[in-house]
C-alpha atoms as a PDB file:
ATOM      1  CA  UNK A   1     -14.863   7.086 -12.093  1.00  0.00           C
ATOM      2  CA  UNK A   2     -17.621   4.869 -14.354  1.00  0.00           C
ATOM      3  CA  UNK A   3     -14.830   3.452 -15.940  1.00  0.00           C
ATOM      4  CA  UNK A   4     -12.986   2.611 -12.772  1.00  0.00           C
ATOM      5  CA  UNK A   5     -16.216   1.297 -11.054  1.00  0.00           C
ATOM      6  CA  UNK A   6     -16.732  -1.079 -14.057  1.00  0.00           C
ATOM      7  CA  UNK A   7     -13.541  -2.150 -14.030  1.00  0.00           C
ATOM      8  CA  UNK A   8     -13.912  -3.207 -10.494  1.00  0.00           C
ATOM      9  CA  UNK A   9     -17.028  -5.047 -11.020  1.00  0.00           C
ATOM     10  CA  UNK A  10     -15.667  -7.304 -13.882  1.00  0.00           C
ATOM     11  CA  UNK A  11     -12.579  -7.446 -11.936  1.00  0.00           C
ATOM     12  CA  UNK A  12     -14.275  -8.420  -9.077  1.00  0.00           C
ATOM     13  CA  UNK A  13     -16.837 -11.314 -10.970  1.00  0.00           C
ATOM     14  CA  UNK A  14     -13.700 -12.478 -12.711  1.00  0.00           C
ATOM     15  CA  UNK A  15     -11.740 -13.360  -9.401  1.00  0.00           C
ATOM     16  CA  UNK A  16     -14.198 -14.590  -7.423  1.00  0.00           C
ATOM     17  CA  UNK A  17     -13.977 -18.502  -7.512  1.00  0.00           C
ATOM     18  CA  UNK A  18     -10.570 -17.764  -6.026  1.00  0.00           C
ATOM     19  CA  UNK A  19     -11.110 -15.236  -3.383  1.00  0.00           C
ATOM     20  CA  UNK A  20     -11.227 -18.609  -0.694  1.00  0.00           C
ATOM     21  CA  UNK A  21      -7.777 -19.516  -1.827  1.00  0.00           C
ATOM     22  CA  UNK A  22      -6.725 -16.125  -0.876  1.00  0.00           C
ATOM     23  CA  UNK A  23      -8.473 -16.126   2.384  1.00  0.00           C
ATOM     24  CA  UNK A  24      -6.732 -19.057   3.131  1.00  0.00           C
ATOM     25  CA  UNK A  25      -3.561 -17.303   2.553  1.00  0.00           C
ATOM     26  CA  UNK A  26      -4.206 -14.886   5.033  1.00  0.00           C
ATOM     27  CA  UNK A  27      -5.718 -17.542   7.433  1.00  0.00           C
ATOM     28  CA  UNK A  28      -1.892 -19.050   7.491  1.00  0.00           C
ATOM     29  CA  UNK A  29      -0.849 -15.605   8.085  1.00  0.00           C
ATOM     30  CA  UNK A  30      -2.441 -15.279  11.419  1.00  0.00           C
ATOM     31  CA  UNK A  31      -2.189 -18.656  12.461  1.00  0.00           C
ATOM     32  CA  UNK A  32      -5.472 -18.338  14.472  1.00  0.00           C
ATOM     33  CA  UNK A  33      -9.443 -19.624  13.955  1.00  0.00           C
ATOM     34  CA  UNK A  34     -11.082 -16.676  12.094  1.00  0.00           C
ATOM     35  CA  UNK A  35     -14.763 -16.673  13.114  1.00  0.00           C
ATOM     36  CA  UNK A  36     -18.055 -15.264  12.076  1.00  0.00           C
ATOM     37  CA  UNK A  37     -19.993 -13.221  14.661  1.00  0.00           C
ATOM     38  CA  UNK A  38     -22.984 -13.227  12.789  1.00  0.00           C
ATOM     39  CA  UNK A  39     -25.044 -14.926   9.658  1.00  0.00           C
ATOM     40  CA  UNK A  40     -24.167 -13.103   7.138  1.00  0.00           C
ATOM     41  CA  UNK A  41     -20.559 -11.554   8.085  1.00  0.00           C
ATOM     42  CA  UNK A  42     -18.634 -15.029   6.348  1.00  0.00           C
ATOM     43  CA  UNK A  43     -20.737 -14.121   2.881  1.00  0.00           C
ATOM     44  CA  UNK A  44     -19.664 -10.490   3.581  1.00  0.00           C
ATOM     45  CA  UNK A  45     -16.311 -11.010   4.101  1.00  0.00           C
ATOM     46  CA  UNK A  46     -16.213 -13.041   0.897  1.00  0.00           C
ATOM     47  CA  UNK A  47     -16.979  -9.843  -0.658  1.00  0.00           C
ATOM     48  CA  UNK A  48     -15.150  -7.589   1.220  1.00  0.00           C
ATOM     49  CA  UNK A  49     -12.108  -9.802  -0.007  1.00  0.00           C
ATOM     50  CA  UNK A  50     -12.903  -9.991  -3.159  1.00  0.00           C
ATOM     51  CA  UNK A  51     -13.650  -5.512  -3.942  1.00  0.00           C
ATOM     52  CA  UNK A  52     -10.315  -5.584  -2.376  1.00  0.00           C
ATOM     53  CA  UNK A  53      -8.452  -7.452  -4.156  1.00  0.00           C
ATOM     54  CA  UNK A  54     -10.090  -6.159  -7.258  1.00  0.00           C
ATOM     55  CA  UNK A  55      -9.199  -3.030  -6.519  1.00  0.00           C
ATOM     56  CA  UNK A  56      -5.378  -4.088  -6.111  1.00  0.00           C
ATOM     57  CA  UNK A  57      -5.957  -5.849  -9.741  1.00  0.00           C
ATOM     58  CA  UNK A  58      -7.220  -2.352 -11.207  1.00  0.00           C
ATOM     59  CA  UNK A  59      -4.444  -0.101  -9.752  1.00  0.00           C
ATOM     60  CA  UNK A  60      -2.866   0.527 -13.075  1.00  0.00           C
ATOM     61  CA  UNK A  61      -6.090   1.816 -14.703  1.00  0.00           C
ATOM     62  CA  UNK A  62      -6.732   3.840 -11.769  1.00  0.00           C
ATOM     63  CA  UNK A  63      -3.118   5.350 -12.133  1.00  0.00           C
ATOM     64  CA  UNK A  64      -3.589   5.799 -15.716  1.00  0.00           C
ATOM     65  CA  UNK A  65      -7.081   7.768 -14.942  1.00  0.00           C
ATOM     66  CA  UNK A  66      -5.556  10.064 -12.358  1.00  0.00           C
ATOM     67  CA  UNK A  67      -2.459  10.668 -14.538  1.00  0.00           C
ATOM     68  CA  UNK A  68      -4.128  11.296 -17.511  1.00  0.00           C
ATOM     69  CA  UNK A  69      -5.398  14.959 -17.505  1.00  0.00           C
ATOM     70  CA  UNK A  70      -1.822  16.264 -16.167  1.00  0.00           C
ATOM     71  CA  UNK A  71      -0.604  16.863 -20.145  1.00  0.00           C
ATOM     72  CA  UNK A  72      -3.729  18.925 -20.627  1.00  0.00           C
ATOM     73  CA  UNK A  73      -3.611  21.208 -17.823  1.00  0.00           C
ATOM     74  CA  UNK A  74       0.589  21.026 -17.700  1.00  0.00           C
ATOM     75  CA  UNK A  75       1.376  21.039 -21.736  1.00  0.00           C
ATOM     76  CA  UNK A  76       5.211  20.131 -20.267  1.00  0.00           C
ATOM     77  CA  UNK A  77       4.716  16.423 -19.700  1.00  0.00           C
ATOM     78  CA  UNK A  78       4.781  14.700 -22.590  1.00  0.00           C
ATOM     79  CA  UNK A  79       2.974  11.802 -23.065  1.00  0.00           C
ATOM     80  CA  UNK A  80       6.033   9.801 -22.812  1.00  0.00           C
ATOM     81  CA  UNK A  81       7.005  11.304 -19.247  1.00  0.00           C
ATOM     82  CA  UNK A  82       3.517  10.445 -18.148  1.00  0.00           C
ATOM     83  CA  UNK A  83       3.991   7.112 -19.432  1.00  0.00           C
ATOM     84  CA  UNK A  84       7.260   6.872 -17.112  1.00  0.00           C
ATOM     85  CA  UNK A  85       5.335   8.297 -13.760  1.00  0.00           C
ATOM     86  CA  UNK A  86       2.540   6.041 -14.484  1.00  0.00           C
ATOM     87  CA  UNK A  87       5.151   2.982 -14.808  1.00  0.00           C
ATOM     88  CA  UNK A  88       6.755   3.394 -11.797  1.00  0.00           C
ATOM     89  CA  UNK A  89       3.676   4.704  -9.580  1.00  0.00           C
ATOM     90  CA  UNK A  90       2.451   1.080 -10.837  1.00  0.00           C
ATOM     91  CA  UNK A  91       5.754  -0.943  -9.797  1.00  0.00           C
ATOM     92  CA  UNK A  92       6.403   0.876  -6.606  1.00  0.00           C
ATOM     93  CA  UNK A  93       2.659   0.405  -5.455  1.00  0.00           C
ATOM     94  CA  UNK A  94       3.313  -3.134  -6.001  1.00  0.00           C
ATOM     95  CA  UNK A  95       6.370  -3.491  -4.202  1.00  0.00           C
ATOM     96  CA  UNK A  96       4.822  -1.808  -1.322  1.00  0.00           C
ATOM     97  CA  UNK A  97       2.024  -4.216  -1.407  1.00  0.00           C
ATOM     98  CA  UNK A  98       4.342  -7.310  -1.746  1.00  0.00           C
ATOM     99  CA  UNK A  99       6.348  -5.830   0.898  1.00  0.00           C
ATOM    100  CA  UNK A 100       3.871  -5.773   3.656  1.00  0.00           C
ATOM    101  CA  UNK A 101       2.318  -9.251   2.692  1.00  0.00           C
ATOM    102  CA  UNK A 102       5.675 -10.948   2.769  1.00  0.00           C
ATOM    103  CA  UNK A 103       7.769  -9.297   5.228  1.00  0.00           C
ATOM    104  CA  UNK A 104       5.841  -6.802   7.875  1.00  0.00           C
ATOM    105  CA  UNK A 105       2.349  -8.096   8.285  1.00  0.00           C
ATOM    106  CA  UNK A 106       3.237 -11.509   8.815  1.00  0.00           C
ATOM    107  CA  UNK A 107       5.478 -10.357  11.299  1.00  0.00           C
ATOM    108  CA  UNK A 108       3.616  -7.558  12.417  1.00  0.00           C
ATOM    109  CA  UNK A 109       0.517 -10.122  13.176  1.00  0.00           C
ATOM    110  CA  UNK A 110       2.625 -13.010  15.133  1.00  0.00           C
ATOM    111  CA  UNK A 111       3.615 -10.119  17.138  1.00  0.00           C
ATOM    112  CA  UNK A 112       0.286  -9.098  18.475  1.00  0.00           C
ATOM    113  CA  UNK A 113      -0.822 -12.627  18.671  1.00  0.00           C
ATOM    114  CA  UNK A 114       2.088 -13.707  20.693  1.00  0.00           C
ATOM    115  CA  UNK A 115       0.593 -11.514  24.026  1.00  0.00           C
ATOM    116  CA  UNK A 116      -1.904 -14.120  24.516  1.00  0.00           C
ATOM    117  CA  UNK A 117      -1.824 -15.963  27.770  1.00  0.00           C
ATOM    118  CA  UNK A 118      -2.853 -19.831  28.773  1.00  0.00           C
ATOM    119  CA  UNK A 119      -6.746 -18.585  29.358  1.00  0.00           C
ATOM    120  CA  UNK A 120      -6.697 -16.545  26.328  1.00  0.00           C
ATOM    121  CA  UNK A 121      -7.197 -17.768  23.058  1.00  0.00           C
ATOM    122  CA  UNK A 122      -7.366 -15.678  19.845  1.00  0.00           C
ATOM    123  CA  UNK A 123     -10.629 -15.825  17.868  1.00  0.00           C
ATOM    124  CA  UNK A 124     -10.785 -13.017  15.369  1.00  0.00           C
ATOM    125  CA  UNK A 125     -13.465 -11.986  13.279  1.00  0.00           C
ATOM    126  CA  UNK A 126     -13.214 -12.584   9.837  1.00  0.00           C
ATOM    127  CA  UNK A 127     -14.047  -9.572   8.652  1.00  0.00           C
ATOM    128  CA  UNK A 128     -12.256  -7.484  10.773  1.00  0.00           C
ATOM    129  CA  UNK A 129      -9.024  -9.316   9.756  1.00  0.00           C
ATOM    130  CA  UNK A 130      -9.483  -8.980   6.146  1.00  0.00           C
ATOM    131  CA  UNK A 131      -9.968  -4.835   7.176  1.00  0.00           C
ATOM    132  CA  UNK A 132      -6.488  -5.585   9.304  1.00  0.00           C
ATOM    133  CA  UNK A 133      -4.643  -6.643   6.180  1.00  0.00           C
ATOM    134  CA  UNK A 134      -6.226  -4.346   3.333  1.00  0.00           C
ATOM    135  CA  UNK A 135      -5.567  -1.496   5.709  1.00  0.00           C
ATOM    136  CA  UNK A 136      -1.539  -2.254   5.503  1.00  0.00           C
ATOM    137  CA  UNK A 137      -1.111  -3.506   1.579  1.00  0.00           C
ATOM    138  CA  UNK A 138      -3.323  -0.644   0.411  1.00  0.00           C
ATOM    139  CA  UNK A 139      -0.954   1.689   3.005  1.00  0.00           C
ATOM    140  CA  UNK A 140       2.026   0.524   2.129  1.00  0.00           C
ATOM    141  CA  UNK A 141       1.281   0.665  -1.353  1.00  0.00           C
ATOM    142  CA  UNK A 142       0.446   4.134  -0.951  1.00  0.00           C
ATOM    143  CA  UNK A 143       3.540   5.382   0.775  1.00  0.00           C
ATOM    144  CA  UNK A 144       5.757   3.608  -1.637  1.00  0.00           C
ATOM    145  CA  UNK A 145       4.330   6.164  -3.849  1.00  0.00           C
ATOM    146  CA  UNK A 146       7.230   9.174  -2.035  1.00  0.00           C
ATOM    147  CA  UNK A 147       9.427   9.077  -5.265  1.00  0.00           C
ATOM    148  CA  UNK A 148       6.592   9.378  -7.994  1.00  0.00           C
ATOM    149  CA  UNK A 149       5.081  12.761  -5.679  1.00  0.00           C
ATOM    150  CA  UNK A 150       8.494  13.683  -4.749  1.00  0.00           C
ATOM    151  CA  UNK A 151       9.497  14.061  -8.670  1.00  0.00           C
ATOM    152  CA  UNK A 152       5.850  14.888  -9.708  1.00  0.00           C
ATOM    153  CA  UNK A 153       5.689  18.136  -6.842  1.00  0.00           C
ATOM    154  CA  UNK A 154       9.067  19.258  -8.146  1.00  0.00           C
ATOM    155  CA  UNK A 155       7.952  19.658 -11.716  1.00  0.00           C
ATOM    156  CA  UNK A 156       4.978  21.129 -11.095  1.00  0.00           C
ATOM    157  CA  UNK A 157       5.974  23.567  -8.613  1.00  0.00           C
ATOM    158  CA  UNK A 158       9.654  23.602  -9.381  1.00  0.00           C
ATOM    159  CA  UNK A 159      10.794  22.664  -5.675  1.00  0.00           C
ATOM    160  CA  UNK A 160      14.531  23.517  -4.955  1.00  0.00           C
ATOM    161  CA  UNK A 161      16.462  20.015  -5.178  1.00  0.00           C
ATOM    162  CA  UNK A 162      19.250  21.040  -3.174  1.00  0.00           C
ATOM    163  CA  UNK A 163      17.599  22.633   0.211  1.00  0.00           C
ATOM    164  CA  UNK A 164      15.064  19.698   0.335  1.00  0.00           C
ATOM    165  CA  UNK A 165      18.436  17.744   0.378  1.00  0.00           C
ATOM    166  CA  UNK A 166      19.852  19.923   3.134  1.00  0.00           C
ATOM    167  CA  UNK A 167      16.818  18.689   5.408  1.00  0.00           C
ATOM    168  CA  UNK A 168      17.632  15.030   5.272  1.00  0.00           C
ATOM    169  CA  UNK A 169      17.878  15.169   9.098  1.00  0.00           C
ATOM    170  CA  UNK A 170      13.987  16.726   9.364  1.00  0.00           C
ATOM    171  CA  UNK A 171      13.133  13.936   6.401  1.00  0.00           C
ATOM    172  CA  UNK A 172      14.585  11.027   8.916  1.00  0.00           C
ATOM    173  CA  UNK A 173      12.738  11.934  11.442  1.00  0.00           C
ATOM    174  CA  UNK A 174       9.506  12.520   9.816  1.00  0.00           C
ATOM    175  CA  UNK A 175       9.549   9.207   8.218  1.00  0.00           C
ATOM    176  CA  UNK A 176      10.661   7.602  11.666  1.00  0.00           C
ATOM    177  CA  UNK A 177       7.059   8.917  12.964  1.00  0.00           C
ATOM    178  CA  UNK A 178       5.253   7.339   9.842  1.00  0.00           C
ATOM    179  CA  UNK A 179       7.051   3.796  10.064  1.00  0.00           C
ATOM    180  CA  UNK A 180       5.862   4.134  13.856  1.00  0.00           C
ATOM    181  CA  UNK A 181       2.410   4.382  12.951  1.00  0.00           C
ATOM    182  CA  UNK A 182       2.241   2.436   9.841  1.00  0.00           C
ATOM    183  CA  UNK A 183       3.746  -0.824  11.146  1.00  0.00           C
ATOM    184  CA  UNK A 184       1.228  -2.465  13.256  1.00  0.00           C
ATOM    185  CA  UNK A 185       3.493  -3.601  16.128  1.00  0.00           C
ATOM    186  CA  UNK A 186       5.474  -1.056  18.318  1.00  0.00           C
ATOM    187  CA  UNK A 187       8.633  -2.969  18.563  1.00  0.00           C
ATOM    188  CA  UNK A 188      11.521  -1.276  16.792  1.00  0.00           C
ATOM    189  CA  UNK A 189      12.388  -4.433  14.691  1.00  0.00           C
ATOM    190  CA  UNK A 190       9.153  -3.505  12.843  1.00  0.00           C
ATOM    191  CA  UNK A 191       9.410  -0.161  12.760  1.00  0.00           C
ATOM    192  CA  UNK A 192      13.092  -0.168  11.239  1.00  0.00           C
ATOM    193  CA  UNK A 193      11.862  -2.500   8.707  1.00  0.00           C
ATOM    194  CA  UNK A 194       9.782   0.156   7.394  1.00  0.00           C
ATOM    195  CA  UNK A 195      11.905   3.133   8.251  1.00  0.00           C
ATOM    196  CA  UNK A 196      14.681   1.963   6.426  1.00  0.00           C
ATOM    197  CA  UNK A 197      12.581   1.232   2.548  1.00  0.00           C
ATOM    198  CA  UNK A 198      11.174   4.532   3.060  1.00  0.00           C
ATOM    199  CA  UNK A 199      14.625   6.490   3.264  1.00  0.00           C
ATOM    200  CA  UNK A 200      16.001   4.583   0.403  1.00  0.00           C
ATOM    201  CA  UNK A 201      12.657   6.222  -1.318  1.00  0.00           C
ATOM    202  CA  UNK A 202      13.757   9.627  -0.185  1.00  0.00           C
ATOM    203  CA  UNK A 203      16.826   9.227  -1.754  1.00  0.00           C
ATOM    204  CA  UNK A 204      15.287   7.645  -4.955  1.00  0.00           C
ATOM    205  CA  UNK A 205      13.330  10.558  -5.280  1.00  0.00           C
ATOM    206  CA  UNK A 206      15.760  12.940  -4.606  1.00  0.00           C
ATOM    207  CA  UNK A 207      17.858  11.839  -7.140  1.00  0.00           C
ATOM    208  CA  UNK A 208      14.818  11.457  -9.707  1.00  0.00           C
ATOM    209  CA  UNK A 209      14.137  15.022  -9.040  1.00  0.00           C
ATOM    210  CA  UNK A 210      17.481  16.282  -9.711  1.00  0.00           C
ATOM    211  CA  UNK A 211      17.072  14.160 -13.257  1.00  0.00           C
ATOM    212  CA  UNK A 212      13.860  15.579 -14.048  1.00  0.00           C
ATOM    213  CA  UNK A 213      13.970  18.976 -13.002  1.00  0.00           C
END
């Protein structure tokens, strides 16, 4: 945890000058005045912005920290299979990250915007926007994480391949309910937009644990 901490810190130093930029990004996401209800909530977003997206910057070495004691307590895993989990916990995070900042938050936030009438305009507070969008990258970044548990669970508790296969109907539905209440919009659009990466993960991990059992 010291090490992770640290890591943040520099991490965080290192990227400020260009934590603006980014809010800028996200400004053009929302296509709506962000204001500051306060003195000191535009120099606290600023922050807020920039631990974030230090912490997305340090999610390998936090990967690498949680992965590391499996070989001692599981003598199994190799170093080189540990290497492999920690690779793709890394890429899939990322993908679930780029996913939601390219494809369903943009969406997602035109979507709630667009109920605003003639004598209602939207002013949103900075800092509650920047807690909008972390909330989705860091949550889609998590969930994109179903094939690394899926393959981890089954080698550390040797789950049966073939009857977690045989509930593929139970798995649809479960991950229909999640896409609902990930996805910031209630319009099925969204939802199957999410629904439909997160099956293909199922399956990815399914077949990952059959490799790896």
């Amino acid at each position: 945890m010291i090490h992770i901490g640290m890591a943040i810190i520099m991490a965080s130093i290192g990227i400020y000058p260009v934590v603006p930029s980014a809010l800028r990004y996200l400004k053009v996401l929302a296509n709506a005045d962000l204001a500051a209800f306060g003195i000191p909530e535009a120099f606290l977003a600023l922050i807020q912005l920039d631990l974030e997206i230090a912490v997305l910057i340090c999610i390998p070495l936090i990967f690498c920290k949680m992965l590391a004691p499996i070989p001692q307590v599981f003598p199994s895993f190799s170093n080189r299979t540990i290497f492999a989990f920690w690779l793709s916990a890394v890429a899939l995070f990322y993908a679930g990250a780029l996913f939601c900042l390219k494809i369903t938050l943009p969406y997602g936030i035109q979507f709630l915007l667009g109920f605003q009438a003639p004598y209602v305009k939207p002013l949103i507070s900075v800092s509650k926007f920047i807690s909008f969008c972390a909330l989705f990258l860091f949550g889609f970044g998590l969930i994109f994480q179903m094939p690394v548990a899926m393959v981890l669970l089954g080698r550390l508790f040797s789950i049966d391949v073939k009857r977690l296969a045989k509930h593929r109907r139970q798995a649809i539905l479960v991950l229909a309910v999640i896409s609902a209440v990930l996805t910031p919009t209630p319009d099925a659009l969204n939802m199957m937009l999410m629904a439909i990466p997160l099956y293909l993960l199922f399956e990815i991990g399914l077949l990952g644990m059959r490799f790896l059992k």
